[in-house]
N, C-alpha and C. Protein backbone atom coordinates (compact mmCIF):
# COMPACT_ATOMS: atom_id res chain seq x y z
N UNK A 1 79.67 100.35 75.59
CA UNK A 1 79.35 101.19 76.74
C UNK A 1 80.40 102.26 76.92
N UNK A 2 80.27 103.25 77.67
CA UNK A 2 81.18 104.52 77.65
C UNK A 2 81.84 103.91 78.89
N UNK A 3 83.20 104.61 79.25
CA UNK A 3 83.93 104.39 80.12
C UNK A 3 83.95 105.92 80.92
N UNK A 4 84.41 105.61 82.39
CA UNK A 4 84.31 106.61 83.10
C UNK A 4 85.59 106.24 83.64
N UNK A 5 86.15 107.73 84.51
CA UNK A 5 87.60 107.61 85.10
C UNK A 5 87.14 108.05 86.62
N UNK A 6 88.19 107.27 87.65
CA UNK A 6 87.40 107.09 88.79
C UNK A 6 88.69 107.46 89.44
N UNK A 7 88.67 108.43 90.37
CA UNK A 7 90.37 109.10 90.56
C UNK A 7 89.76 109.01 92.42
N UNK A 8 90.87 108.41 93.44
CA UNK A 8 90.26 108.51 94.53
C UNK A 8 90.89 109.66 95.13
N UNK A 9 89.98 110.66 95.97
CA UNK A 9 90.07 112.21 96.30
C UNK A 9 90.19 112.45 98.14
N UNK A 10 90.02 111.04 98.60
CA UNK A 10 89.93 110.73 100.01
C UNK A 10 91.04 109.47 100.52
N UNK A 11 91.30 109.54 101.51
CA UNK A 11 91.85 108.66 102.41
C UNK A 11 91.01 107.21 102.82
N UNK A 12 91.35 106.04 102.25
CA UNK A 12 90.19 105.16 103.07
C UNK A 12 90.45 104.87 104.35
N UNK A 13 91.63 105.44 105.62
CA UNK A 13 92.14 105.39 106.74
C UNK A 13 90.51 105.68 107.68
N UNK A 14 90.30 104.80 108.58
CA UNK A 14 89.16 105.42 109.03
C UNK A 14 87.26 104.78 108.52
N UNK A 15 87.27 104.49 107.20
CA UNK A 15 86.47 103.77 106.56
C UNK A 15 86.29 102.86 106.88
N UNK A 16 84.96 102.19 106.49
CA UNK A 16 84.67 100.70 106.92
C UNK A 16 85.27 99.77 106.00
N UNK A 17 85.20 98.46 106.50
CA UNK A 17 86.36 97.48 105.77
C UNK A 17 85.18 97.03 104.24
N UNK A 18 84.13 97.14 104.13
CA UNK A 18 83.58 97.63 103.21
C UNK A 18 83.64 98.36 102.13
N UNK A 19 83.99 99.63 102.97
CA UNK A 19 84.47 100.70 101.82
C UNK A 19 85.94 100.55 100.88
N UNK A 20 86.78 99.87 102.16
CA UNK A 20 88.20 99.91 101.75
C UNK A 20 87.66 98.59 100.68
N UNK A 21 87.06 97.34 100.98
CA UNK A 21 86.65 96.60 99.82
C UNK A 21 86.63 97.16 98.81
N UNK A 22 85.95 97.88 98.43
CA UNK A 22 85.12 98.66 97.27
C UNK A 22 86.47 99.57 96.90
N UNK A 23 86.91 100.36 96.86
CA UNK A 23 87.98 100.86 96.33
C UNK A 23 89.25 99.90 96.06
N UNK A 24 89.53 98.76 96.91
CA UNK A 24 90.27 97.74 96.61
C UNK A 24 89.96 97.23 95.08
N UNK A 25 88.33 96.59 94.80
CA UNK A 25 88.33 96.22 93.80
C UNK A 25 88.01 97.36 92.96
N UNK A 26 87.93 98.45 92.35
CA UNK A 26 87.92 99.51 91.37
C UNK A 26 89.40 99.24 91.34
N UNK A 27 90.40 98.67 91.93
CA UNK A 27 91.83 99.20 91.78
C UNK A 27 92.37 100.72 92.07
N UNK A 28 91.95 101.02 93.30
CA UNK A 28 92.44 102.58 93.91
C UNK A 28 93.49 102.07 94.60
N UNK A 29 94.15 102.59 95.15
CA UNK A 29 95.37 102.09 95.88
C UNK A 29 96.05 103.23 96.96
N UNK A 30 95.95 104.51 95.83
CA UNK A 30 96.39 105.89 97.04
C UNK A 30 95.77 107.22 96.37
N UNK A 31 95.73 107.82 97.34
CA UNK A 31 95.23 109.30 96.55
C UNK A 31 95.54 109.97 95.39
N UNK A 32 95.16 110.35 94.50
CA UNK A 32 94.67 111.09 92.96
C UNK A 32 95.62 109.70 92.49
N UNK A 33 95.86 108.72 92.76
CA UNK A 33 94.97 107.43 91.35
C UNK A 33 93.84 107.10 90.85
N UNK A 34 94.57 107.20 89.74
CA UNK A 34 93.11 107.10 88.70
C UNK A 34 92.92 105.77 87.76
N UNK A 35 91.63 105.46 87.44
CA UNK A 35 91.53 104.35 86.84
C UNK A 35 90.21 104.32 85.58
N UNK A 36 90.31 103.66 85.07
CA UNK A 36 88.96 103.51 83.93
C UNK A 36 88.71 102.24 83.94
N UNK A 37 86.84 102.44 84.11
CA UNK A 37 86.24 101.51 83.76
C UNK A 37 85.02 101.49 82.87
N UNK A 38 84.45 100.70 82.52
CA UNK A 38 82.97 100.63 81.81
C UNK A 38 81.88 100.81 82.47
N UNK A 39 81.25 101.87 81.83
CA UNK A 39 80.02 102.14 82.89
C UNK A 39 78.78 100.90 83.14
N UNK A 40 78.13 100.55 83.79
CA UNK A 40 77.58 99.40 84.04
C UNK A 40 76.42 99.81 85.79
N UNK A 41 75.91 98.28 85.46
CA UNK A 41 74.78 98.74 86.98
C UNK A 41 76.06 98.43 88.33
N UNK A 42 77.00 97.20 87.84
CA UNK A 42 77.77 96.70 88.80
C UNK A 42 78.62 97.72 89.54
N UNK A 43 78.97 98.78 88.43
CA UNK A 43 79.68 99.58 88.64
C UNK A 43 79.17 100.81 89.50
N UNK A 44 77.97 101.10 89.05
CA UNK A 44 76.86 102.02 89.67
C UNK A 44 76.73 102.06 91.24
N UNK A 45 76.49 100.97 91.50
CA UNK A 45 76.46 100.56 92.92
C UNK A 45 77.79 100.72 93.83
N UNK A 46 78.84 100.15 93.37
CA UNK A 46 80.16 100.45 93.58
C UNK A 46 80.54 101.80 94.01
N UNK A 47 80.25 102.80 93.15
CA UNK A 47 80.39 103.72 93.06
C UNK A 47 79.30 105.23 94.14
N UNK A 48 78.41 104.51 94.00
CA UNK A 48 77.28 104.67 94.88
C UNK A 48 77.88 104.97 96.33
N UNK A 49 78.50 103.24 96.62
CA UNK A 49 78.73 102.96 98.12
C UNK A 49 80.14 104.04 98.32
N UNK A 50 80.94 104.56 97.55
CA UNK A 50 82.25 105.26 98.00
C UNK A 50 82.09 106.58 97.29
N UNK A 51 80.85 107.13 97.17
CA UNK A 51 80.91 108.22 96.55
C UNK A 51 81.62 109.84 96.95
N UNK A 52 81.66 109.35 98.03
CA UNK A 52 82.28 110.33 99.14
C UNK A 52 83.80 110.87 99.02
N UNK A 53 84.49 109.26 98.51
CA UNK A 53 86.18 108.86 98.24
C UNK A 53 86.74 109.57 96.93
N UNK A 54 85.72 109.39 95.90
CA UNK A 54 86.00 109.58 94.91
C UNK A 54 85.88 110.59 93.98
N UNK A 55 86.21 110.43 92.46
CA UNK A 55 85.54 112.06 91.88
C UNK A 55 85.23 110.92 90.55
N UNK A 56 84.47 110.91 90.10
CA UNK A 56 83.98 110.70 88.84
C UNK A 56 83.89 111.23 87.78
N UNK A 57 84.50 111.06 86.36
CA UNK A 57 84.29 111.63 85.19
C UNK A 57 84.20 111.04 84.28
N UNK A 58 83.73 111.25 82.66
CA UNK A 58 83.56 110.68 81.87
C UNK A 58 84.89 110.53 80.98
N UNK A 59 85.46 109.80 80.54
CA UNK A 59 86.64 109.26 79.88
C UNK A 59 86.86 109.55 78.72
């Protein structure tokens, strides 16, 4: 599967404890960290729910 890089572009201060979930497990931690993962449905959804936080690219 291809990997994508997932860099967070937002503050989760303010977010639901949901959202901060969801960037917790991608492994975000503070602004323009970045991370790679495998693209997937699990991931899809994930990504879905914090699309707002983040910037997405292909790896």
């Amino acid at each position: 599967m291809a990997k994508v890089k997932i860099t967070q572009v937002r503050s989760k201060i303010g977010q639901s404890e949901r959202h901060r979930g969801t960037l917790r497990a991608l492994g975000l931690r503070k602004i323009g960290r970045s991370v790679e993962h495998e693209e997937g449905p699990v991931l899809a959804g994930m990504l879905r729910k914090v699309r707002h936080l983040v910037k997405v690219e292909d790896a």
